[in-house]
PDB file of N, CA and C in Angstrom:
ATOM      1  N   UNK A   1     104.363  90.715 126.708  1.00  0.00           N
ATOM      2  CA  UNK A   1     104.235  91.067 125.307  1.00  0.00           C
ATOM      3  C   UNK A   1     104.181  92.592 125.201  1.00  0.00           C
ATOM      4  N   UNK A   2     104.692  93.611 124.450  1.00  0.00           N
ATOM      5  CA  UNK A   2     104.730  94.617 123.809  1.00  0.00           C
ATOM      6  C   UNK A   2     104.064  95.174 122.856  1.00  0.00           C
ATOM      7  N   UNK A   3     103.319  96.208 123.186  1.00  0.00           N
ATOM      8  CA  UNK A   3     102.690  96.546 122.140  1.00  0.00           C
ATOM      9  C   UNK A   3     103.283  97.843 121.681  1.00  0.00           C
ATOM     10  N   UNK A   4     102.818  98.186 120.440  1.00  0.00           N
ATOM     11  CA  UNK A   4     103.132  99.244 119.818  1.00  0.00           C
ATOM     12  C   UNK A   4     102.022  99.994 119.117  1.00  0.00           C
ATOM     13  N   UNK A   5     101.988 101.259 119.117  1.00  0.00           N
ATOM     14  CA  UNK A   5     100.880 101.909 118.558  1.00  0.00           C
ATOM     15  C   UNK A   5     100.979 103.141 117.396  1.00  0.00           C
ATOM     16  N   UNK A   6     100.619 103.002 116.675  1.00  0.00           N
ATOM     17  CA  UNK A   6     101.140 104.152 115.369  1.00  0.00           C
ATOM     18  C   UNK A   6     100.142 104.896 115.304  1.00  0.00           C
ATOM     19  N   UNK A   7     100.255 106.113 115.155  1.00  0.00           N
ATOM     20  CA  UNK A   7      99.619 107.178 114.632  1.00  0.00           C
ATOM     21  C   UNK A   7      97.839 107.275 115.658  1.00  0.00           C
ATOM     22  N   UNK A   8      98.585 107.338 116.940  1.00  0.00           N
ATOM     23  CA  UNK A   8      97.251 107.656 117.907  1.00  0.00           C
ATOM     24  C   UNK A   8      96.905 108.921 117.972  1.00  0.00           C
ATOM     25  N   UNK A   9      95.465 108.851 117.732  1.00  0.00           N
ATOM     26  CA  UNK A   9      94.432 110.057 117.876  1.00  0.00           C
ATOM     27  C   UNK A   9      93.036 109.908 117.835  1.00  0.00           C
ATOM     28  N   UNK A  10      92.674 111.111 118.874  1.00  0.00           N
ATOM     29  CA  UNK A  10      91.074 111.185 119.044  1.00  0.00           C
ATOM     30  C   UNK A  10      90.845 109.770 119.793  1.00  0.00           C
ATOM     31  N   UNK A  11      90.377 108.717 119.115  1.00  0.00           N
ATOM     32  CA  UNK A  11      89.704 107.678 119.391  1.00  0.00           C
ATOM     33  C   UNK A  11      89.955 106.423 119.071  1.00  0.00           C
ATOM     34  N   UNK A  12      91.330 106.412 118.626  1.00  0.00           N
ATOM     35  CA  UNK A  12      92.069 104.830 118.173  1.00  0.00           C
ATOM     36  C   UNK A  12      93.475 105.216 117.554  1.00  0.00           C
ATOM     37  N   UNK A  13      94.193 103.970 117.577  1.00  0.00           N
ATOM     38  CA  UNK A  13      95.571 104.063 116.858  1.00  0.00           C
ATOM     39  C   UNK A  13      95.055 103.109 114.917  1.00  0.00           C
ATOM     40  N   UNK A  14      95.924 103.848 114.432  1.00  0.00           N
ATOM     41  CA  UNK A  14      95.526 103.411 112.872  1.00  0.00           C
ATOM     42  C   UNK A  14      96.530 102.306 113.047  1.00  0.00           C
ATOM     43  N   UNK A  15      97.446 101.939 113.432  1.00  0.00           N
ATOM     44  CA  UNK A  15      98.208 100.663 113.507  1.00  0.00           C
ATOM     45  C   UNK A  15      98.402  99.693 114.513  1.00  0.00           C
ATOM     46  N   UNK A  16      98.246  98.756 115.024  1.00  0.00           N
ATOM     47  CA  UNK A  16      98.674  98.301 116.708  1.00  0.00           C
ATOM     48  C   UNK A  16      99.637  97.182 116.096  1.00  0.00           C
ATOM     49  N   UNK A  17     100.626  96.883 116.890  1.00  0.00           N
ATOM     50  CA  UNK A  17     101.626  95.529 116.710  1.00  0.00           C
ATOM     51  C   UNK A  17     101.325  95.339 118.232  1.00  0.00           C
ATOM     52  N   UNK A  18     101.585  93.694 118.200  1.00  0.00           N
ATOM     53  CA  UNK A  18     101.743  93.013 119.119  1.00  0.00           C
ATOM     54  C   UNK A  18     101.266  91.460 118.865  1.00  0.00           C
ATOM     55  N   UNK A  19     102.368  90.792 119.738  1.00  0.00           N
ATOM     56  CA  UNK A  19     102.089  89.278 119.373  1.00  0.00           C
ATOM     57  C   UNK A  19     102.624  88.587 118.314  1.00  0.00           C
ATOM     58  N   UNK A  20     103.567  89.288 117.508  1.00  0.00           N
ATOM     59  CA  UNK A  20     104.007  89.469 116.060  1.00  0.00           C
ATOM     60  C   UNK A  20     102.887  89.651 115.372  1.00  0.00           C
ATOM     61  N   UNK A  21     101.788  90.201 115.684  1.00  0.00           N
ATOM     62  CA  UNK A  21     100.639  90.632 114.475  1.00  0.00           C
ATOM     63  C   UNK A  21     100.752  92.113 114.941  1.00  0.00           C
ATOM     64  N   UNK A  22      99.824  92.993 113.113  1.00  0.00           N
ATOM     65  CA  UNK A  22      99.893  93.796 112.659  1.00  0.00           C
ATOM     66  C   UNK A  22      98.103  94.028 112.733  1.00  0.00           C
ATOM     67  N   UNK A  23      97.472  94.869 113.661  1.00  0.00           N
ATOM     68  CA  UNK A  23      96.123  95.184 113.075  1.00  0.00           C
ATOM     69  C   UNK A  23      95.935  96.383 112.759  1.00  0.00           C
ATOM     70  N   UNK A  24      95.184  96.844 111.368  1.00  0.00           N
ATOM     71  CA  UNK A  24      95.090  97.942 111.234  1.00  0.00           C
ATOM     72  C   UNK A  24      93.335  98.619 111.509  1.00  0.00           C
ATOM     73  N   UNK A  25      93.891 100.187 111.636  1.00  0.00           N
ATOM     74  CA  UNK A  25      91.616 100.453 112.042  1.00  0.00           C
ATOM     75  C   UNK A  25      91.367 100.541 110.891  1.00  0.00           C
ATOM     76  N   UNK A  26      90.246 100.213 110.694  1.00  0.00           N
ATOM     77  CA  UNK A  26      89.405 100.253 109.603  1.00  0.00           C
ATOM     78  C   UNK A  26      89.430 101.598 109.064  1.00  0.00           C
ATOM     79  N   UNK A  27      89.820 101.146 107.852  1.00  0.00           N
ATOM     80  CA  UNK A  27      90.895 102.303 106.667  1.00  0.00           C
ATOM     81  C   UNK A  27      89.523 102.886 106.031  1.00  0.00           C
ATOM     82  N   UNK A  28      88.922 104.233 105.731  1.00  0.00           N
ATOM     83  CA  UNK A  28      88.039 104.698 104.878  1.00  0.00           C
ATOM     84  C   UNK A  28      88.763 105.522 103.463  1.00  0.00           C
ATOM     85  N   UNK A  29      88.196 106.071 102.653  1.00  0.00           N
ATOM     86  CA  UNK A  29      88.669 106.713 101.983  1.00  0.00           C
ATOM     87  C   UNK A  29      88.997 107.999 101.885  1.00  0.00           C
ATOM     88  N   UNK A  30      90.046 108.907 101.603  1.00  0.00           N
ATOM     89  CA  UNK A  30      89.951 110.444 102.168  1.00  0.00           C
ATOM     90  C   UNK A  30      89.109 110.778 100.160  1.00  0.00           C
ATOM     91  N   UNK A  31      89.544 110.587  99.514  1.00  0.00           N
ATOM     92  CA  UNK A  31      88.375 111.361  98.583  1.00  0.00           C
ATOM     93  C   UNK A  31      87.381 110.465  98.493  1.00  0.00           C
ATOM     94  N   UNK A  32      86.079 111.180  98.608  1.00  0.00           N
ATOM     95  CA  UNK A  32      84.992 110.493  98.231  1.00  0.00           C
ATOM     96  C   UNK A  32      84.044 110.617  97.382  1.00  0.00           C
ATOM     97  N   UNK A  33      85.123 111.467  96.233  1.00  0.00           N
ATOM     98  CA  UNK A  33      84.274 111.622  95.034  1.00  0.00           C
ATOM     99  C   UNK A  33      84.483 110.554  93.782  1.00  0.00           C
ATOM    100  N   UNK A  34      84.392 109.828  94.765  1.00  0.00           N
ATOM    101  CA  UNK A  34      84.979 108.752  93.545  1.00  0.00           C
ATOM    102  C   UNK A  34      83.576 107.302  93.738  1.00  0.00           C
ATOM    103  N   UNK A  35      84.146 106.853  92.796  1.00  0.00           N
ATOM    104  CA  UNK A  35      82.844 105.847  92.858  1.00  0.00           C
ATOM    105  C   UNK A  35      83.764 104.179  93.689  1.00  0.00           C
ATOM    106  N   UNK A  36      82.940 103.243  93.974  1.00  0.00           N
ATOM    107  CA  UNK A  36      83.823 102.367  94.593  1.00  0.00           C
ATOM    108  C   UNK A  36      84.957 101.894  94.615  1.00  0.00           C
ATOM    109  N   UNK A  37      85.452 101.894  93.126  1.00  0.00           N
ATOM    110  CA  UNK A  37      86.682 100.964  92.905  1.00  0.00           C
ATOM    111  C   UNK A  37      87.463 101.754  92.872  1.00  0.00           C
ATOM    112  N   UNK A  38      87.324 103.060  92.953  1.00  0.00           N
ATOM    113  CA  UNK A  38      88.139 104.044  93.252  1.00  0.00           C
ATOM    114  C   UNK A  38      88.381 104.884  94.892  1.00  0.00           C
ATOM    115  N   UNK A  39      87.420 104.091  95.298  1.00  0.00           N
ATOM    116  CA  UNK A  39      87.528 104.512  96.718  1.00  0.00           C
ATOM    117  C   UNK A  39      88.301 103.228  97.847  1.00  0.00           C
ATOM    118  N   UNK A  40      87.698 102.099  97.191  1.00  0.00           N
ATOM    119  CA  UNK A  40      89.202 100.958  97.446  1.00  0.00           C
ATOM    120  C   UNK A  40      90.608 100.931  96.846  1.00  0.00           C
ATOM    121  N   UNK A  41      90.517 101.517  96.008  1.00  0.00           N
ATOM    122  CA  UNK A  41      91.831 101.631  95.617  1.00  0.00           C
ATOM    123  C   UNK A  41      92.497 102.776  96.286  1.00  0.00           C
ATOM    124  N   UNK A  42      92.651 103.820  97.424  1.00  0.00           N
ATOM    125  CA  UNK A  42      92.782 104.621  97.805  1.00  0.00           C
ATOM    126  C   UNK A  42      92.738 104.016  99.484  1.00  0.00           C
ATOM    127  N   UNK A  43      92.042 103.106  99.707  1.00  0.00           N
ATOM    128  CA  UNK A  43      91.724 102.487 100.884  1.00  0.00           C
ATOM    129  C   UNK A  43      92.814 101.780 100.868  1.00  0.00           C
ATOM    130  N   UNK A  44      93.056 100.809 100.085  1.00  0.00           N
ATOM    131  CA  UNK A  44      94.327  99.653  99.767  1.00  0.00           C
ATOM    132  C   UNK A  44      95.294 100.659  99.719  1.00  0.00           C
ATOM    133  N   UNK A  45      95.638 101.667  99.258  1.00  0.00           N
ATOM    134  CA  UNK A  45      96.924 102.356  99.322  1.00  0.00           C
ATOM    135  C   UNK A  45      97.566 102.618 100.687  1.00  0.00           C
ATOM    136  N   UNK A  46      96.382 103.442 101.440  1.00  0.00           N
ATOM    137  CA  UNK A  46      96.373 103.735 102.969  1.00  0.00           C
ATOM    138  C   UNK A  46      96.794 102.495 103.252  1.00  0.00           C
ATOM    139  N   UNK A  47      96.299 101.206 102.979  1.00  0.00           N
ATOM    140  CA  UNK A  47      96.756 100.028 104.050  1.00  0.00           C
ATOM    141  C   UNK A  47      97.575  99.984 103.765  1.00  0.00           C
ATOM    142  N   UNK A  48      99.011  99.616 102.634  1.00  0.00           N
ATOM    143  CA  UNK A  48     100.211 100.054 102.467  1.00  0.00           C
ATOM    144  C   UNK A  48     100.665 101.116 103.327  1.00  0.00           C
ATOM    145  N   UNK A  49     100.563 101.611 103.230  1.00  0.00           N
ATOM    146  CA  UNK A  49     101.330 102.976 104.349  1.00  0.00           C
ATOM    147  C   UNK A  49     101.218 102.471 105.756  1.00  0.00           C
ATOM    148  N   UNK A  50      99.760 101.711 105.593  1.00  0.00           N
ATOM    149  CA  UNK A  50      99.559 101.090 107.771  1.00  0.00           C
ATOM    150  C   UNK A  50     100.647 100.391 108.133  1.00  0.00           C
ATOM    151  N   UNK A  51     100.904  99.412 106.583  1.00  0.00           N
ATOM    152  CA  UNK A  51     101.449  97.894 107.236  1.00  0.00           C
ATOM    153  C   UNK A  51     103.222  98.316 107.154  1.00  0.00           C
ATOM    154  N   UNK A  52     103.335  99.770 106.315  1.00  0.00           N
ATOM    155  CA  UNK A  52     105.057  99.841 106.045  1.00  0.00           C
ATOM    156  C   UNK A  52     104.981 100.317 107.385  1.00  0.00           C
ATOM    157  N   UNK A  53     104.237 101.206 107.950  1.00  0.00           N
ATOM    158  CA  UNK A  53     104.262 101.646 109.714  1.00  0.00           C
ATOM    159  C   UNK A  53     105.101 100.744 110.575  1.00  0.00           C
ATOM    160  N   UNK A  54     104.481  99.669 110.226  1.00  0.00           N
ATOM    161  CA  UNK A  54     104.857  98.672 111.573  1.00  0.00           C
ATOM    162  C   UNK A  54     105.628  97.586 110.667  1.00  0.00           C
ATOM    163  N   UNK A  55     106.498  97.616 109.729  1.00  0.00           N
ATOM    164  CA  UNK A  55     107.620  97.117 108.940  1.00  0.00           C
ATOM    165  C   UNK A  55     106.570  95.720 108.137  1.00  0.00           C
ATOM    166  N   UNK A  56     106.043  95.482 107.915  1.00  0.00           N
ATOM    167  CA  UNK A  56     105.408  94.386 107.116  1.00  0.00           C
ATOM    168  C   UNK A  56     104.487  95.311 106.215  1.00  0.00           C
ATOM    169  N   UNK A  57     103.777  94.106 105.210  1.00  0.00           N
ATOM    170  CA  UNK A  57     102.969  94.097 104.174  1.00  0.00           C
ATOM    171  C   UNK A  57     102.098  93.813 103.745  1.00  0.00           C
ATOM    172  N   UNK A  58     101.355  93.997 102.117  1.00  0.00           N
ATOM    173  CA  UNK A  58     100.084  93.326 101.821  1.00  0.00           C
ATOM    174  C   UNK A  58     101.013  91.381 101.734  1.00  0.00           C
ATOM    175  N   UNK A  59     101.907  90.806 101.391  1.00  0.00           N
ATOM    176  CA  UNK A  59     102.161  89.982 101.398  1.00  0.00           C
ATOM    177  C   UNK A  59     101.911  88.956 102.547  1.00  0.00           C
ATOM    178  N   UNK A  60     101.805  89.759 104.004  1.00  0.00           N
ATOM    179  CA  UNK A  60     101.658  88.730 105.073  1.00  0.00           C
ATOM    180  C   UNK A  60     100.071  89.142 105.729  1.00  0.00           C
ATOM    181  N   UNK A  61      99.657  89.685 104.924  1.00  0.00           N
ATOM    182  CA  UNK A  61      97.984  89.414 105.593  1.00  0.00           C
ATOM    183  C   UNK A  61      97.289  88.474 105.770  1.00  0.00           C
ATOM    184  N   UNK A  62      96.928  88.351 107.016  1.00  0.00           N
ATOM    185  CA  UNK A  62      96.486  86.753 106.866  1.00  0.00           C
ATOM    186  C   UNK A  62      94.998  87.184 106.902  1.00  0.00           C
ATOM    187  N   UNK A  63      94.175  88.224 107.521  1.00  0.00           N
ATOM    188  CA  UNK A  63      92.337  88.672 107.654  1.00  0.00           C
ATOM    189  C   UNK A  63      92.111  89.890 107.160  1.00  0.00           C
ATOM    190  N   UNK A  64      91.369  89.954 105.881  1.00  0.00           N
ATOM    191  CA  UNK A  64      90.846  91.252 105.805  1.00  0.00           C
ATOM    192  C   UNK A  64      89.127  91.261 106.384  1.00  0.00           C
ATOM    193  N   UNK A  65      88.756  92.475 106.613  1.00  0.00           N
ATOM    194  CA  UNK A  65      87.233  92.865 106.334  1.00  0.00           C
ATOM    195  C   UNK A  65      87.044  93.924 106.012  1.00  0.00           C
ATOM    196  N   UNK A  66      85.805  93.805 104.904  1.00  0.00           N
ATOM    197  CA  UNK A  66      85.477  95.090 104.316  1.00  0.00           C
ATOM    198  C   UNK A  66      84.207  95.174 104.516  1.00  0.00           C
ATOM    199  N   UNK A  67      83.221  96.223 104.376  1.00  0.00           N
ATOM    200  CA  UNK A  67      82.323  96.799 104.698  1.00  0.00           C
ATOM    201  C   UNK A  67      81.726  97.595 104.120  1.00  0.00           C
ATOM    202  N   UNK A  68      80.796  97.202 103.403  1.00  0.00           N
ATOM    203  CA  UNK A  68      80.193  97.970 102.011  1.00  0.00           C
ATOM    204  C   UNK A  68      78.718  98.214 102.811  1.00  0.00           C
ATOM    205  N   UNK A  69      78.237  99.826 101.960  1.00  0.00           N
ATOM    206  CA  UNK A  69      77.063  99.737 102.385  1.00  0.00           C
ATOM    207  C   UNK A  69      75.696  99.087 101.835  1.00  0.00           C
ATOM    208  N   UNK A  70      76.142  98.602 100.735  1.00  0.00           N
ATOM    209  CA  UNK A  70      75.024  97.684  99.689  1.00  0.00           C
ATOM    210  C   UNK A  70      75.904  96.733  99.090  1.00  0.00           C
ATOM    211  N   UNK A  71      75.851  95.613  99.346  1.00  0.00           N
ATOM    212  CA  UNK A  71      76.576  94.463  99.194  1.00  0.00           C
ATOM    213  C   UNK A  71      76.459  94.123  97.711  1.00  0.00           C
ATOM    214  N   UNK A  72      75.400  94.690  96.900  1.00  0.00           N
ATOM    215  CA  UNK A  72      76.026  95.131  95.344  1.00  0.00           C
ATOM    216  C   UNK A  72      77.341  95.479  94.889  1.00  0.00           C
ATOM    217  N   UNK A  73      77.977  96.351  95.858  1.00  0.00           N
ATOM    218  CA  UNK A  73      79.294  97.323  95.629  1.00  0.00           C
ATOM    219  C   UNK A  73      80.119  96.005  95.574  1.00  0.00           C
ATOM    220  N   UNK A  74      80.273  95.325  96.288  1.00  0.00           N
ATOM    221  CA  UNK A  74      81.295  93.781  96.275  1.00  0.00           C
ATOM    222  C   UNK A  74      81.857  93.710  94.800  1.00  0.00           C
ATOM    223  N   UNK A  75      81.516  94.056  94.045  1.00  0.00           N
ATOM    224  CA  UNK A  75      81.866  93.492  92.372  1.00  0.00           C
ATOM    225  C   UNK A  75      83.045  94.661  92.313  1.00  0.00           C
ATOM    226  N   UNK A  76      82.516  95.842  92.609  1.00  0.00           N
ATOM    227  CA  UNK A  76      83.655  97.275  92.269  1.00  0.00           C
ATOM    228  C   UNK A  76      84.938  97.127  93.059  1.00  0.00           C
ATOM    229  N   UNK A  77      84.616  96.608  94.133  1.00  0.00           N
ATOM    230  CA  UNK A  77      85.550  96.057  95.297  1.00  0.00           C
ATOM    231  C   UNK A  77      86.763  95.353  94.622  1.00  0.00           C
ATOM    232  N   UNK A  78      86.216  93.877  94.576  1.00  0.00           N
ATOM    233  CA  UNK A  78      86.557  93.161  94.414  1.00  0.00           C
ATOM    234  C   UNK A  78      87.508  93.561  92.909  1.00  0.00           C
ATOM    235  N   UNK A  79      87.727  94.507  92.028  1.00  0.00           N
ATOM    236  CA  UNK A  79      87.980  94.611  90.502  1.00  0.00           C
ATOM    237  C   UNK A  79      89.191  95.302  91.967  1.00  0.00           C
ATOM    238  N   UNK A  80      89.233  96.715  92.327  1.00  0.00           N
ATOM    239  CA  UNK A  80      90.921  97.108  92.652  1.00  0.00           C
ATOM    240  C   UNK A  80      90.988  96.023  93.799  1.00  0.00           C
ATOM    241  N   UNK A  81      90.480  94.686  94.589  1.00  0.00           N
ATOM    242  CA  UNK A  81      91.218  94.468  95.365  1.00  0.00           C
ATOM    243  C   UNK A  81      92.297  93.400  94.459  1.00  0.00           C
ATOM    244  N   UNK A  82      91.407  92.591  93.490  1.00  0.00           N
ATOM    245  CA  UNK A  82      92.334  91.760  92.267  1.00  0.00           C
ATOM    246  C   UNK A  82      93.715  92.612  92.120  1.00  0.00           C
ATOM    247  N   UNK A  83      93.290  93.712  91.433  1.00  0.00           N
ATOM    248  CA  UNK A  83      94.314  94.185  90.731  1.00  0.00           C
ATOM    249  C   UNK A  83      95.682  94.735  91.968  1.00  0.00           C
ATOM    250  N   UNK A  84      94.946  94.771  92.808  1.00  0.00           N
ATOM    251  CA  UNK A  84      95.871  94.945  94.347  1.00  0.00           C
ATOM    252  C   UNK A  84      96.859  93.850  94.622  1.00  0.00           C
ATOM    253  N   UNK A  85      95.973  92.460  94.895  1.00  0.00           N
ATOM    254  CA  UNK A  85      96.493  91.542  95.455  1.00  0.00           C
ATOM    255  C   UNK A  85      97.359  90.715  94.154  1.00  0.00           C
ATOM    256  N   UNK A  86      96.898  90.397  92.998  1.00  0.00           N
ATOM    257  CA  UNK A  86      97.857  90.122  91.509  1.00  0.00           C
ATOM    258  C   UNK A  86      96.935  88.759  92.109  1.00  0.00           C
ATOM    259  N   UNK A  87      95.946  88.383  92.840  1.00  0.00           N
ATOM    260  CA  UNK A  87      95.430  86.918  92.716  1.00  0.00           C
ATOM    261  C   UNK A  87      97.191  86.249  93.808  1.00  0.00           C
ATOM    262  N   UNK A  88      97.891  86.647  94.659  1.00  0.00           N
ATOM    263  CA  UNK A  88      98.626  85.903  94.829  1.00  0.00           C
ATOM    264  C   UNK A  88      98.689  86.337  96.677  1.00  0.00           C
ATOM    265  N   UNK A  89      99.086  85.842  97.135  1.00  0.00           N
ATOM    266  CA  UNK A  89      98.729  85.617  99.233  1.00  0.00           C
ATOM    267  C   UNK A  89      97.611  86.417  99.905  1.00  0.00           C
ATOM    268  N   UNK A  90      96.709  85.418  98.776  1.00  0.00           N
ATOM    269  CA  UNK A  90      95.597  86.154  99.578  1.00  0.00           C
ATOM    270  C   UNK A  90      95.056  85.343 100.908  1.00  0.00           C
ATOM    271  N   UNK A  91      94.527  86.673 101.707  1.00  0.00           N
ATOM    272  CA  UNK A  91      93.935  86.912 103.006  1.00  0.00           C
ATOM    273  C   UNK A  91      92.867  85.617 103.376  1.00  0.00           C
ATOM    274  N   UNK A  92      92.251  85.404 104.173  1.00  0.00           N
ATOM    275  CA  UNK A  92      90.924  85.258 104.636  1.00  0.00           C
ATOM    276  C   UNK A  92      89.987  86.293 104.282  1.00  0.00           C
ATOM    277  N   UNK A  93      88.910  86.412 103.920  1.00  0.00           N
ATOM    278  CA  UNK A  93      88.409  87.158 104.074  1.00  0.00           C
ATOM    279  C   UNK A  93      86.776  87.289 104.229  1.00  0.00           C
ATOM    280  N   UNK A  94      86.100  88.583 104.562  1.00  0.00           N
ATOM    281  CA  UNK A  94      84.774  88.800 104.607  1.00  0.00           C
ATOM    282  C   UNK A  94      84.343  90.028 103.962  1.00  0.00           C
ATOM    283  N   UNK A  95      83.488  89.924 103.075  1.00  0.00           N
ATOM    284  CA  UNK A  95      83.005  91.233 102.577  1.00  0.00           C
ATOM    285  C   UNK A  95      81.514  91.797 103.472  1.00  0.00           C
ATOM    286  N   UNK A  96      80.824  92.085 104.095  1.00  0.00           N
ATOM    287  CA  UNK A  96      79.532  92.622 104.970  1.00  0.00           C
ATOM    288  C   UNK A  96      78.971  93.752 104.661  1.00  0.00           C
ATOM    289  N   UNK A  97      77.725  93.665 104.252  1.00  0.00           N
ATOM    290  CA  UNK A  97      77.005  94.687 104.123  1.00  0.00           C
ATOM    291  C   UNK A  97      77.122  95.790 105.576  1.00  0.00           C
ATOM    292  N   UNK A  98      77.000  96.566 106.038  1.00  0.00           N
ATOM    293  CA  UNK A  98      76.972  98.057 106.708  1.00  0.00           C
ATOM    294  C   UNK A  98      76.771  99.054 106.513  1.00  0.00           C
ATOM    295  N   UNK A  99      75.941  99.810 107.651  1.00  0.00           N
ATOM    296  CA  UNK A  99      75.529 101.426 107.256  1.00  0.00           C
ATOM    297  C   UNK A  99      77.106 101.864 108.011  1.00  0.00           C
ATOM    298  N   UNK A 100      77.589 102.568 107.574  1.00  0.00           N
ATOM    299  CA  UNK A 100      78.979 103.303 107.381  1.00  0.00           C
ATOM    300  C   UNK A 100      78.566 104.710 107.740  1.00  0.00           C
ATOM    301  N   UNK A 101      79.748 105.092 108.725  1.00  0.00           N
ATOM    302  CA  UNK A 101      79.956 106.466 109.301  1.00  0.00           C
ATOM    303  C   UNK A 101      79.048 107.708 108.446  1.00  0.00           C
ATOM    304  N   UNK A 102      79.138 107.720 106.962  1.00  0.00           N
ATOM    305  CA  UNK A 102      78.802 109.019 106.180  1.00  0.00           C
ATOM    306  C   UNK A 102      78.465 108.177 105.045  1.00  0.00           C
ATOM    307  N   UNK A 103      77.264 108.511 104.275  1.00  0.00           N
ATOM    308  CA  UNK A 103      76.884 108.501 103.120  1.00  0.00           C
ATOM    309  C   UNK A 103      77.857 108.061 102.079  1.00  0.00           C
ATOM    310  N   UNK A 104      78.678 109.085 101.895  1.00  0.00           N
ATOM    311  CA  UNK A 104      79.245 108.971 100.774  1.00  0.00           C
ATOM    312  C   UNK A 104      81.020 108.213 100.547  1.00  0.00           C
ATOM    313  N   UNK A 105      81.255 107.446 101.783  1.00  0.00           N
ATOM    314  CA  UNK A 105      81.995 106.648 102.443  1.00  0.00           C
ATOM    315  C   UNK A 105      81.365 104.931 101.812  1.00  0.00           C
ATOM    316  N   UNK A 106      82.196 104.581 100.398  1.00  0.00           N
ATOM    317  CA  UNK A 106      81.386 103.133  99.951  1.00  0.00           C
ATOM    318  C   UNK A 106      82.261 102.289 100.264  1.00  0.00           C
ATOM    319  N   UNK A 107      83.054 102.250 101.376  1.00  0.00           N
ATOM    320  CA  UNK A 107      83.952 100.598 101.430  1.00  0.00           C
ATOM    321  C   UNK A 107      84.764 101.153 102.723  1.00  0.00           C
ATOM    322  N   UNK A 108      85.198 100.609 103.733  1.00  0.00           N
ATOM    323  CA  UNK A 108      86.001 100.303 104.402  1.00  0.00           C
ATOM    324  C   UNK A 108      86.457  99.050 104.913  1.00  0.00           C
ATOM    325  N   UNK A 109      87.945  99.213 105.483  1.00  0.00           N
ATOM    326  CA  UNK A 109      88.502  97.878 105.023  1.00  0.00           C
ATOM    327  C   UNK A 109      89.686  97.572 106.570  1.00  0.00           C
ATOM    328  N   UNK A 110      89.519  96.834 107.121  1.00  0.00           N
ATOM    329  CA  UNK A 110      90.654  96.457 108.279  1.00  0.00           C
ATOM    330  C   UNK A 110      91.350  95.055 107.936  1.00  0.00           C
ATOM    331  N   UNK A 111      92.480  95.122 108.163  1.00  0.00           N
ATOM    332  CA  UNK A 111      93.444  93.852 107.930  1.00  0.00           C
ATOM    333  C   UNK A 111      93.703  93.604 109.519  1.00  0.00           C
ATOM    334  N   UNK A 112      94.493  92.263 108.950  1.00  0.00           N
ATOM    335  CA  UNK A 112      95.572  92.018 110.714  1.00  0.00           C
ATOM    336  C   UNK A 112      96.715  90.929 109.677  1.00  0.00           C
ATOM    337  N   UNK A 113      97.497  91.369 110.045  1.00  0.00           N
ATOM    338  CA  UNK A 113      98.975  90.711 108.915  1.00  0.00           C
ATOM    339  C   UNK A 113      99.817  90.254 110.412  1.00  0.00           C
ATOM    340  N   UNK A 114     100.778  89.452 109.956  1.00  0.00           N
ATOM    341  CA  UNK A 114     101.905  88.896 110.658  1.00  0.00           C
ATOM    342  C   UNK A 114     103.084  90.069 110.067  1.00  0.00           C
ATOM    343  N   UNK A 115     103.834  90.018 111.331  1.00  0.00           N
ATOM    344  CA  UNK A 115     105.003  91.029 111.298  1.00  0.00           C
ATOM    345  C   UNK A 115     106.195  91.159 110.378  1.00  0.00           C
TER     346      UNK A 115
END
């Protein structure tokens, strides 16, 4: 089997293929002046860019996880991941409370999609 690795640095690749799956690292937000649903919506964009990396999409995700640091935030989440997904092939998924890299970092998010 073959793997493939996109955009390696420091301490992980942001994309891996192999197996015909797509995993991406856990996507944070680059502005973080934003309040949640604006910091997933910026997160979900990045995963677009992961999954065009390695030629697939939000359409073939089969696992997300996200990672909030107060499992309150789930509601803000959940409003851009709707408006993300249109309610149509959606994932598996898990939402989990976590203390997260930096303070002001409210959601991160890893998929694994088919190719």
């Amino acid at each position: 089997m073959s793997v493939v690795r996109h955009e390696s640095h420091g301490i992980l690749s942001k994309v891996v293929e192999g197996g015909g799956l797509v995993f991406t690292a856990g996507v944070t937000p680059d502005n973080r002046d934003q309040d949640v649903t604006g910091q997933t919506r910026d997160v979900l964009a990045e995963i677009d860019r992961a999954l065009a990396l390695a030629g697939t999409d939000k359409s073939k995700i089969l696992s997300a996880t996200i990672w909030v640091p107060e499992i309150r935030l789930r509601d803000g989440v959940n409003v851009a991941w709707n408006e993300w997904t249109g309610g149509e092939n959606l994932p598996a998924r898990a939402c989990v409370e976590a203390r997260l890299a930096s303070p002001e970092i409210l959601v991160e998010i890893a998929v694994v999609a088919v190719k």
